[in-house]
Protein backbone atom coordinates (compact mmCIF):
# COMPACT_ATOMS: atom_id res chain seq x y z
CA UNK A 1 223.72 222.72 32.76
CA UNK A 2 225.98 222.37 29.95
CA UNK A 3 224.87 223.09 26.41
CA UNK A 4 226.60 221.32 23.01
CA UNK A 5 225.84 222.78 19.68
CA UNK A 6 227.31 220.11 16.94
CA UNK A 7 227.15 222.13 13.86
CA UNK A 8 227.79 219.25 10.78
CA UNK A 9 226.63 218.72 7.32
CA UNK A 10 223.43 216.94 6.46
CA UNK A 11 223.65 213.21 5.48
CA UNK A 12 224.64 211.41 8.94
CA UNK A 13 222.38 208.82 10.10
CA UNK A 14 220.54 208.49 13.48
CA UNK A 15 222.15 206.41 14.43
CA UNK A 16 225.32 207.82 14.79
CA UNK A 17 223.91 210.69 15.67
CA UNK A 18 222.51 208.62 19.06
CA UNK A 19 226.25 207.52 19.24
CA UNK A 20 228.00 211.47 19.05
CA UNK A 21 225.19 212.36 21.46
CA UNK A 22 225.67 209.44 23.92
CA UNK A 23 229.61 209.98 23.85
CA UNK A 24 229.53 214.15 24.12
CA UNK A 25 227.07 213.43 27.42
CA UNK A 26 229.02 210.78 28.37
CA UNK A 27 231.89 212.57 28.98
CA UNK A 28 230.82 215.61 29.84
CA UNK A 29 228.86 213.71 32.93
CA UNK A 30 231.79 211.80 33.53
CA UNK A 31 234.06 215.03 33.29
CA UNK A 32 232.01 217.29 35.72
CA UNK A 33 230.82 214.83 38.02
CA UNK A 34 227.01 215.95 36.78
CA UNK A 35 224.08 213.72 36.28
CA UNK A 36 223.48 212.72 32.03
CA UNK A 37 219.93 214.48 32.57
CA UNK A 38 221.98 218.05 32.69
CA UNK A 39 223.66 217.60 29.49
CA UNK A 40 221.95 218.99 26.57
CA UNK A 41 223.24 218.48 23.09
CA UNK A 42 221.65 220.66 19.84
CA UNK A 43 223.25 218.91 16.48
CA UNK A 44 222.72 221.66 13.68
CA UNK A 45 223.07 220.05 10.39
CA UNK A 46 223.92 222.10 7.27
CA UNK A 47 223.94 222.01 4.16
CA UNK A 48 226.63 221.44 1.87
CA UNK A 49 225.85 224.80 0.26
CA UNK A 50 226.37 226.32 3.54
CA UNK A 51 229.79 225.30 4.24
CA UNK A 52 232.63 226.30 2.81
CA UNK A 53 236.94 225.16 3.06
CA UNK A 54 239.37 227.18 1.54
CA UNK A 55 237.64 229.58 -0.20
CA UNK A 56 235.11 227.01 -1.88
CA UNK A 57 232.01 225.63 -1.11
CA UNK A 58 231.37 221.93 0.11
CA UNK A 59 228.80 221.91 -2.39
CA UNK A 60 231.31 222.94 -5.09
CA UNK A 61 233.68 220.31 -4.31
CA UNK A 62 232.01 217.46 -4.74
């Protein structure tokens, strides 16, 4: 039973959420030779103030 934890910032639609998680199980079926319904995906969104690139934060840079 594989688990994926997407960790990305907040803003992203649903619908492209539905895509990453479609595409991550997807492959990972595909990869293992596992059924879809053993793939769990967690998407942890953050905010900007949360993240941080060189030394600043996301929220900082914008």
């Amino acid at each position: 039973m594989p688990v994926v934890i997407v960790k990305m910032r907040k803003g992203w639609s649903v619908e492209q959420k539905r895509k990453i998680v479609k595409e991550f199980t997807d492959t990972l079926a595909r990869t293992l030779n596992i059924e879809p319904e053993l793939v769990t995906i967690m998407i942890d969104e953050l905010e900007l103030e949360n993240i941080a690139k060189a030394g600043k934060l996301r929220s900082d840079t914008l």
